[in-house]
C-alpha atoms as a PDB file:
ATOM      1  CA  UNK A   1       0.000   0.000   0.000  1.00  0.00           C
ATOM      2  CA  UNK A   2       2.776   2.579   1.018  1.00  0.00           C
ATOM      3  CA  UNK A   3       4.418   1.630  -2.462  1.00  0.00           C
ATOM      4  CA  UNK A   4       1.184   2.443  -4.068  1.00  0.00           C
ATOM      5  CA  UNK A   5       1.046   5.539  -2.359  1.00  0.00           C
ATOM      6  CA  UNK A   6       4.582   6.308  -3.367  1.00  0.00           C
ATOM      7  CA  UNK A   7       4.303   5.601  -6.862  1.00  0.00           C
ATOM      8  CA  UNK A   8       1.325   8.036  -7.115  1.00  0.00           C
ATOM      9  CA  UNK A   9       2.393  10.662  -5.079  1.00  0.00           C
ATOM     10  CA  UNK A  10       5.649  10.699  -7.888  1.00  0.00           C
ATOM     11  CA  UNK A  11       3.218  10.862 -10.531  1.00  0.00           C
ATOM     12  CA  UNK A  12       1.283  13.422  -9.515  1.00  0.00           C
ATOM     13  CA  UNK A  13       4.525  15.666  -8.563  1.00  0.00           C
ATOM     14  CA  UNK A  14       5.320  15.119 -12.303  1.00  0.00           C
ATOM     15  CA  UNK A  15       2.417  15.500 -13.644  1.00  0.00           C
ATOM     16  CA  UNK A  16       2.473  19.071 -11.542  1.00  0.00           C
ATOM     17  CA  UNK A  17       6.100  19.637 -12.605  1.00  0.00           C
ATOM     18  CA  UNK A  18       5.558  18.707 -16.403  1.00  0.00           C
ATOM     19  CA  UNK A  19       2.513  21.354 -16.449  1.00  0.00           C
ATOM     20  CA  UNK A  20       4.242  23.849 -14.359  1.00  0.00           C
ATOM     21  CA  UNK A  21       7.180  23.911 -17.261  1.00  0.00           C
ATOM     22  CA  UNK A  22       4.822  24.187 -19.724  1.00  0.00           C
ATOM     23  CA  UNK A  23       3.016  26.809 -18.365  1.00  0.00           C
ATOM     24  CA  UNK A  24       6.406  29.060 -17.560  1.00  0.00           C
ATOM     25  CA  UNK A  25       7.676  28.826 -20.934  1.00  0.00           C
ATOM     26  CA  UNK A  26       4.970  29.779 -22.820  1.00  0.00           C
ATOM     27  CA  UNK A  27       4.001  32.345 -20.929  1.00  0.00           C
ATOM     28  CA  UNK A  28       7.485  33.333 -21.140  1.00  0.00           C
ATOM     29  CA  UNK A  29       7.212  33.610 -24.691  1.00  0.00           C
ATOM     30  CA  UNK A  30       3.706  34.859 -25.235  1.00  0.00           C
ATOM     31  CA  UNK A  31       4.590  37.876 -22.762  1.00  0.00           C
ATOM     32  CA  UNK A  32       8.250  38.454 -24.959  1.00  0.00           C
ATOM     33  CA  UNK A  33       6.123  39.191 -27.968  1.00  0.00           C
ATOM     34  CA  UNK A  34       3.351  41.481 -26.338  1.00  0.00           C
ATOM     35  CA  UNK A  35       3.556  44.698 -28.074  1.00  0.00           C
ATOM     36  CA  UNK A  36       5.799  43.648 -31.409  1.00  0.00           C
ATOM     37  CA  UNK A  37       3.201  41.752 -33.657  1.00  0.00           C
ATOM     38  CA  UNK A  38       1.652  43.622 -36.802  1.00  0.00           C
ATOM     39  CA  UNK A  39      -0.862  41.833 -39.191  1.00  0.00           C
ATOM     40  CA  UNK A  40      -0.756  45.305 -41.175  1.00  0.00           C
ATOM     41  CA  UNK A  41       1.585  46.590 -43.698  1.00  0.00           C
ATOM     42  CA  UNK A  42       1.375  50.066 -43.279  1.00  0.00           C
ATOM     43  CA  UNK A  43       1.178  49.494 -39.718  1.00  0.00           C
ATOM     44  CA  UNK A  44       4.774  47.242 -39.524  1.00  0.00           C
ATOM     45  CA  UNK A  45       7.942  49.022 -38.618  1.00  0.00           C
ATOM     46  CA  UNK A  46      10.661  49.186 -41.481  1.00  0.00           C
ATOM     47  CA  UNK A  47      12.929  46.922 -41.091  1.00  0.00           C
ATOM     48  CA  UNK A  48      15.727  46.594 -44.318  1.00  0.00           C
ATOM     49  CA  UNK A  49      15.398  42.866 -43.777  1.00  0.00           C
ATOM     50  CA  UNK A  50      13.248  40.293 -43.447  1.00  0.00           C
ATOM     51  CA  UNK A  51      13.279  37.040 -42.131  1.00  0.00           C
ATOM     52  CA  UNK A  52      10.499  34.434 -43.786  1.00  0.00           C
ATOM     53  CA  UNK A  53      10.422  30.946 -41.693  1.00  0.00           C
ATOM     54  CA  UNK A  54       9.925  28.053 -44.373  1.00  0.00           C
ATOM     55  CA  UNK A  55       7.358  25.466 -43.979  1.00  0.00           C
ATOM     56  CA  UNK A  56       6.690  22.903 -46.533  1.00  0.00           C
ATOM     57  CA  UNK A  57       4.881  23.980 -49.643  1.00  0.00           C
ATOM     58  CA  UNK A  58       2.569  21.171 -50.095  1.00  0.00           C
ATOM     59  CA  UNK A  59       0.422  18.456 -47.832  1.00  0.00           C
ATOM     60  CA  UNK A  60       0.087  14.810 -47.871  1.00  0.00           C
ATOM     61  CA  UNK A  61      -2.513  14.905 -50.328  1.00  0.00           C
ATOM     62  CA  UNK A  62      -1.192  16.862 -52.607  1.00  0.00           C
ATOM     63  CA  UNK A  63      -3.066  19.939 -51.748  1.00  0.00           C
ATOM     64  CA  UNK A  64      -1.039  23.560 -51.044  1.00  0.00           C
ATOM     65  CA  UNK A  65       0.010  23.767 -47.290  1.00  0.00           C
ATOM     66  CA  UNK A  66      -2.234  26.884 -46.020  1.00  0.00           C
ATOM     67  CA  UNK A  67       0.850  27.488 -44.163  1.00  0.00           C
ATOM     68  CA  UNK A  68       3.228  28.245 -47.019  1.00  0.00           C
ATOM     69  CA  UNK A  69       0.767  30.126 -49.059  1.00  0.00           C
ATOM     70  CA  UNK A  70      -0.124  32.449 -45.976  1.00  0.00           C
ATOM     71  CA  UNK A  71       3.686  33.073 -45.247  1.00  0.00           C
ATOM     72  CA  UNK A  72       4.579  33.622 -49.138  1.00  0.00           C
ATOM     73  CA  UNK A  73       1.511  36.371 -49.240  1.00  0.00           C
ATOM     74  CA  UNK A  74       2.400  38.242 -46.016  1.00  0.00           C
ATOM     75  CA  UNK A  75       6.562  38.382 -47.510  1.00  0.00           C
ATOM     76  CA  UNK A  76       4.973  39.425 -50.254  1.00  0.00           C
ATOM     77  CA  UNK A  77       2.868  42.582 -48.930  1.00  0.00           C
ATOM     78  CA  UNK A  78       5.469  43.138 -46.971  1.00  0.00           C
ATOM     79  CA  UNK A  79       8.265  43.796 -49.975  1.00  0.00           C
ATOM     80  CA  UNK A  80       5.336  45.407 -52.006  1.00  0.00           C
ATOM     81  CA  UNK A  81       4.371  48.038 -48.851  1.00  0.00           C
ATOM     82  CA  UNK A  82       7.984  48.730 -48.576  1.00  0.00           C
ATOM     83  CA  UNK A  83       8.399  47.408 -45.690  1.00  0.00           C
ATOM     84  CA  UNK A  84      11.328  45.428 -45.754  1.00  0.00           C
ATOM     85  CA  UNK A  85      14.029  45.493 -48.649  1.00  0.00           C
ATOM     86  CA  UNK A  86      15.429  42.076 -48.735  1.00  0.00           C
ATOM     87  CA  UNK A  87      14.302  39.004 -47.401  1.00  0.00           C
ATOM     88  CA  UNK A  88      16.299  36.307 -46.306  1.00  0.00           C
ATOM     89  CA  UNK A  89      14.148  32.453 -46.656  1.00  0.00           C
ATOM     90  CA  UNK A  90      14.983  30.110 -44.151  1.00  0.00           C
ATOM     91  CA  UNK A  91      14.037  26.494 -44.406  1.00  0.00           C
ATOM     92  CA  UNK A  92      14.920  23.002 -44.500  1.00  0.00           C
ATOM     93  CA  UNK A  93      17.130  21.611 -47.165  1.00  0.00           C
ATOM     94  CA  UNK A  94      18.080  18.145 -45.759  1.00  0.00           C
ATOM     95  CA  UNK A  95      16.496  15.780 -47.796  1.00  0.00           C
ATOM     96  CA  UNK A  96      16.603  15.100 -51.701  1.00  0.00           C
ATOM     97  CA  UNK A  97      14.152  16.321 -53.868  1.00  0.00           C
ATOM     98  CA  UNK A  98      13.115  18.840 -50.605  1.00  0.00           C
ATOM     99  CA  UNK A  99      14.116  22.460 -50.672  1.00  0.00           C
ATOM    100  CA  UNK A 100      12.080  24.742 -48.859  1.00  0.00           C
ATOM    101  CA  UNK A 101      14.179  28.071 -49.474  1.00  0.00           C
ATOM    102  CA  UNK A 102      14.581  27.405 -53.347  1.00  0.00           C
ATOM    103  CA  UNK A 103      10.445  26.901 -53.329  1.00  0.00           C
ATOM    104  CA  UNK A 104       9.900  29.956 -51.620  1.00  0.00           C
ATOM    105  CA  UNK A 105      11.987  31.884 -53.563  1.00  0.00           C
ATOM    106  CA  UNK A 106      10.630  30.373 -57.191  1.00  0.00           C
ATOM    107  CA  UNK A 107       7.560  31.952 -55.798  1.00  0.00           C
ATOM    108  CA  UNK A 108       8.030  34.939 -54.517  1.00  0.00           C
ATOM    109  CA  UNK A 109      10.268  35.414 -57.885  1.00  0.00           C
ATOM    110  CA  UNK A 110       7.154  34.703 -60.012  1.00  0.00           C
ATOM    111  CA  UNK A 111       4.546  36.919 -57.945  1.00  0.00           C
ATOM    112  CA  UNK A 112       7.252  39.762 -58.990  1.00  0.00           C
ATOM    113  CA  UNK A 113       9.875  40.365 -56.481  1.00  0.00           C
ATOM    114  CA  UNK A 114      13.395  41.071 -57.917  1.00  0.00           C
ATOM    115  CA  UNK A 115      15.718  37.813 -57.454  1.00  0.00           C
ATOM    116  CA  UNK A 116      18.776  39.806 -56.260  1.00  0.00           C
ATOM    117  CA  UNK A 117      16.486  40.921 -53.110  1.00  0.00           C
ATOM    118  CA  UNK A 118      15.936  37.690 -51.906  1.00  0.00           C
ATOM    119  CA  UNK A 119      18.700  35.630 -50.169  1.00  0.00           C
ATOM    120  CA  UNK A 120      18.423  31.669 -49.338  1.00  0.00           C
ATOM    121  CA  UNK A 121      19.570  30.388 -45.914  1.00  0.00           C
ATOM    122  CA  UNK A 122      19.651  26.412 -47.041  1.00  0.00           C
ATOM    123  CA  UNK A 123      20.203  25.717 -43.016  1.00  0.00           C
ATOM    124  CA  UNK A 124      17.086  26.845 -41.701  1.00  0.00           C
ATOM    125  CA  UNK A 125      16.213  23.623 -40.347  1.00  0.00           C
ATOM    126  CA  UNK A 126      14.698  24.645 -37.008  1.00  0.00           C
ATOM    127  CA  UNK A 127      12.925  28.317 -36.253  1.00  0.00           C
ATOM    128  CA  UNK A 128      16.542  28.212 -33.483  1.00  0.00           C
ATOM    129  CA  UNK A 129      18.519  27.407 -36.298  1.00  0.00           C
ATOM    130  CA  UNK A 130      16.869  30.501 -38.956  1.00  0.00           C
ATOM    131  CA  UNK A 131      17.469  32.867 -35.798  1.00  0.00           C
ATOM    132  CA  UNK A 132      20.724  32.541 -34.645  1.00  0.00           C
ATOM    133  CA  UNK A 133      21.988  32.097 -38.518  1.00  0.00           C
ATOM    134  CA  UNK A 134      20.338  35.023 -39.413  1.00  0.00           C
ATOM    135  CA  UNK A 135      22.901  36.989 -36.894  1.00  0.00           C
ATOM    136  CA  UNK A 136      25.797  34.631 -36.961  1.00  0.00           C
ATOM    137  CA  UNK A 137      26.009  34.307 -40.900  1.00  0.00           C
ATOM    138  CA  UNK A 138      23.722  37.146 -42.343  1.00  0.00           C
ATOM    139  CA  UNK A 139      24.990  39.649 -39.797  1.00  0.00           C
ATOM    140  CA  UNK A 140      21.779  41.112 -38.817  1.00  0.00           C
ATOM    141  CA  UNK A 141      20.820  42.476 -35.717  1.00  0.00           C
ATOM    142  CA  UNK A 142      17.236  43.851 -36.532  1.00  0.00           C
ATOM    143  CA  UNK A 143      14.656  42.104 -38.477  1.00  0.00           C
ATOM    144  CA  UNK A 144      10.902  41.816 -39.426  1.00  0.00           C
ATOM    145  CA  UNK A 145       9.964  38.110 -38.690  1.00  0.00           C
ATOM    146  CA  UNK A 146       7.484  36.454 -41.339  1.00  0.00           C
ATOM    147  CA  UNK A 147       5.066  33.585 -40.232  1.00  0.00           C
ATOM    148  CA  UNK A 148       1.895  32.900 -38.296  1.00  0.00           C
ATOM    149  CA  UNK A 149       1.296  34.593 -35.123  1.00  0.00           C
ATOM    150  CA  UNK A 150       2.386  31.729 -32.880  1.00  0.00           C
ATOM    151  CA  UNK A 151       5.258  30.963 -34.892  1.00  0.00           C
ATOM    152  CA  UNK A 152       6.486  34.847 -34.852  1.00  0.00           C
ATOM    153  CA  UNK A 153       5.895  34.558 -30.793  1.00  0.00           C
ATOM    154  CA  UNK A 154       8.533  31.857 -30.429  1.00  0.00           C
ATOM    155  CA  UNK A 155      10.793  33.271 -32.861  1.00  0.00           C
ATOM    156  CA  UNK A 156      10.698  36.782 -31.229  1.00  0.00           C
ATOM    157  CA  UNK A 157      11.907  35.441 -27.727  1.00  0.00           C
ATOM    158  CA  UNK A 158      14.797  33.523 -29.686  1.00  0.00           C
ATOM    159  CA  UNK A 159      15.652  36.687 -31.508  1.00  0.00           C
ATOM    160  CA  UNK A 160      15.833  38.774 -27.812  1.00  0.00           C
ATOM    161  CA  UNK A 161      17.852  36.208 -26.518  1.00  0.00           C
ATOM    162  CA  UNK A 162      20.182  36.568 -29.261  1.00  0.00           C
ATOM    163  CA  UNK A 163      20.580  40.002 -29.010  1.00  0.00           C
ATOM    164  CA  UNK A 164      18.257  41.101 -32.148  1.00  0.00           C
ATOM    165  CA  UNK A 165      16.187  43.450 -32.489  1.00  0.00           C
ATOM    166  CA  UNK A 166      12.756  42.293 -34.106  1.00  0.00           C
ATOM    167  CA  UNK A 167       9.121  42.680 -34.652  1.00  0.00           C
ATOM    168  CA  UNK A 168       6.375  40.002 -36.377  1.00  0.00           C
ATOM    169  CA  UNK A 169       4.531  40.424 -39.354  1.00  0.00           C
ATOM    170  CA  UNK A 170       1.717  37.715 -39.308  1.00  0.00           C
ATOM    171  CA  UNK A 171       0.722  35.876 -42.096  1.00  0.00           C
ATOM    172  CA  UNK A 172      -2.984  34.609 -41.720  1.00  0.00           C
ATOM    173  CA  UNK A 173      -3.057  31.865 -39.275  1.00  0.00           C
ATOM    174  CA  UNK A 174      -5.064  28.552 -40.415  1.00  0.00           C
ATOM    175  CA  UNK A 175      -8.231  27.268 -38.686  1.00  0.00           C
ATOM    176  CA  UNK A 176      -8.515  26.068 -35.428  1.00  0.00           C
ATOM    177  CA  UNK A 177      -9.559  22.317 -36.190  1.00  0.00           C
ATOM    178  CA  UNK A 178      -7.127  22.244 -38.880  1.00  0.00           C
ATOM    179  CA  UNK A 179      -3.866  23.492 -36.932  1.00  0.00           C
ATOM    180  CA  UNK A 180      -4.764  22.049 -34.059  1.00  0.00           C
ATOM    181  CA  UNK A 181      -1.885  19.108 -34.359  1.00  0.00           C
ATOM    182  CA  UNK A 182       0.401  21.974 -35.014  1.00  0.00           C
ATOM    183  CA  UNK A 183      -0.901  24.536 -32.238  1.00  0.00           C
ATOM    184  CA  UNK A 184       0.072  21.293 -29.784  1.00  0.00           C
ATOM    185  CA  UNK A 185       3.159  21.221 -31.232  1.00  0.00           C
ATOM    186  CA  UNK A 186       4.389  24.711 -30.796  1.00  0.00           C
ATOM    187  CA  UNK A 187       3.616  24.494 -27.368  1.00  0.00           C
ATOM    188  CA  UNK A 188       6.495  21.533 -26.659  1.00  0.00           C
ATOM    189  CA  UNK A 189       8.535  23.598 -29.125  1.00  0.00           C
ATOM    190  CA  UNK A 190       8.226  26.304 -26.708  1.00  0.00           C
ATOM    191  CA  UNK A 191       9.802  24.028 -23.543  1.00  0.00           C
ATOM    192  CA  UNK A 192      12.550  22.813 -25.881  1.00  0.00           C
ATOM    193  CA  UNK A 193      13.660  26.503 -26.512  1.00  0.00           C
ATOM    194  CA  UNK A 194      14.455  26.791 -23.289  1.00  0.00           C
ATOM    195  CA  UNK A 195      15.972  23.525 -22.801  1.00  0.00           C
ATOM    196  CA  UNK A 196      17.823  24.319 -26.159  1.00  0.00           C
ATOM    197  CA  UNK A 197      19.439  27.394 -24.429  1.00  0.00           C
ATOM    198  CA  UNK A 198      19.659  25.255 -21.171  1.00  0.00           C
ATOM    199  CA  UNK A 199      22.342  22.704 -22.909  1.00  0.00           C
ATOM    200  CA  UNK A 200      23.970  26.017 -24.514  1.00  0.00           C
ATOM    201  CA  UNK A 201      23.128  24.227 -28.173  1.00  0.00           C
ATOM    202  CA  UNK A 202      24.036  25.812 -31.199  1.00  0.00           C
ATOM    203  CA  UNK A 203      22.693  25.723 -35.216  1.00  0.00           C
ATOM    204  CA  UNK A 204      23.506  22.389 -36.689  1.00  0.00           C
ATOM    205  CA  UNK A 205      25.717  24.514 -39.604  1.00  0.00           C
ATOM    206  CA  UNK A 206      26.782  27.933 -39.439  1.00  0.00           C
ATOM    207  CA  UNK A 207      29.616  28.241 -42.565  1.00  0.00           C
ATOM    208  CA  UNK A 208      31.164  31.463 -44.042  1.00  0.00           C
ATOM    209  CA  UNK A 209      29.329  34.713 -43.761  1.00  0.00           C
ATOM    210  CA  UNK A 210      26.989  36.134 -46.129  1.00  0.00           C
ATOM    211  CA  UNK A 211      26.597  40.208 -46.788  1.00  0.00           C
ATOM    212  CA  UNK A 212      23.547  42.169 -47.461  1.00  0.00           C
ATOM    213  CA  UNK A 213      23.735  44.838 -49.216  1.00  0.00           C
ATOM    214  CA  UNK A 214      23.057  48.460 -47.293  1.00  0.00           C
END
């Protein structure tokens, strides 16, 4: 009976403990971004560069990711507003036959936007990555940050703790019922910031520096 007891009085501290975390870090990181979001153009600070997160451009089925098309139409009013000046698109590029930044790019290309304005971080492969490779190898130290509102909040904290100064631009965020797989998601994301910082981590490639123009 006592090892009963025991046994449930540890999994209720963890339980406790496990919700406790996840409550401190996201509130952590919702109250980081209070103040710096803009879902309006002519409302958004200038920035001379922005940063779009990648995402991938299509689902399962087949069908465009709401996602990516949200993300490319907010870089897009963005650029067209003046607003920003160059973008740099971060994404995932580990895979064959997968290349987020060349995709975003292709399309931002045909919807108008000069080539030489847009720059392609291949390394992008985690919002932490994008972040600290946008000061470590771009050089930048103030940004716009392009994505959905939830995604902006977590990459806003990252950007204070590295020392950048930044603001969100959100793209349109996708229903409830359908993101709900991802809205659970971004909430562990937020505890494995921390513990990312925690372990004193660092992007999985940095390389050679790359300059944007004044």
């Amino acid at each position: 009976m006592r090892r009963r007891t025991r046994y449930l009085f540890t999994a209720l501290a963890g339980c406790a403990l496990a919700a406790t975390t996840l409550y401190y870090c996201n509130h952590a990181v919702d109250q980081e971004a209070r103040g710096r979001l803009y879902s309006r153009p002519e409302a958004t600070p200038y920035h001379r560069v922005g940063l779009l997160l990648g995402t991938g451009k299509y689902l399962g089925s087949g069908a465009v990711n709401p996602y990516y098309q949200f993300r490319i139409e907010a870089a897009l009013a963005l650029l067209r507003a003046g607003k920003v000046k160059y973008l740099v698109v971060s994404g995932d590029n580990g895979r064959q036959g997968y290349n987020e930044p060349v995709m975003m790019k292709r399309d931002l290309v045909a919807a108008g936007i000069d080539s030489p304005r847009i720059y392609l971080d291949y390394a992008g492969f985690r919002t932490f990555d994008s972040v600290v490779r946008l000061k470590k190898v771009f050089g930048q130290d103030s940004v716009t940050i392009i994505s959905q509102p939830f995604h902006n909040e977590r990459a806003l904290y990252l950007a204070a703790r590295e020392g950048i100064t930044a603001v969100g631009f959100n793209a349109r965020d996708v229903g409830q019922r359908f993101g709900l797989r991802v809205q659970l998601r971004e909430k562990l994301a937020r505890v494995k910031l921390f513990a990312d910082y925690l372990v004193a981590r660092e992007p999985r490639y940095l390389g050679p520096p790359v300059l944007i123009p004044r």
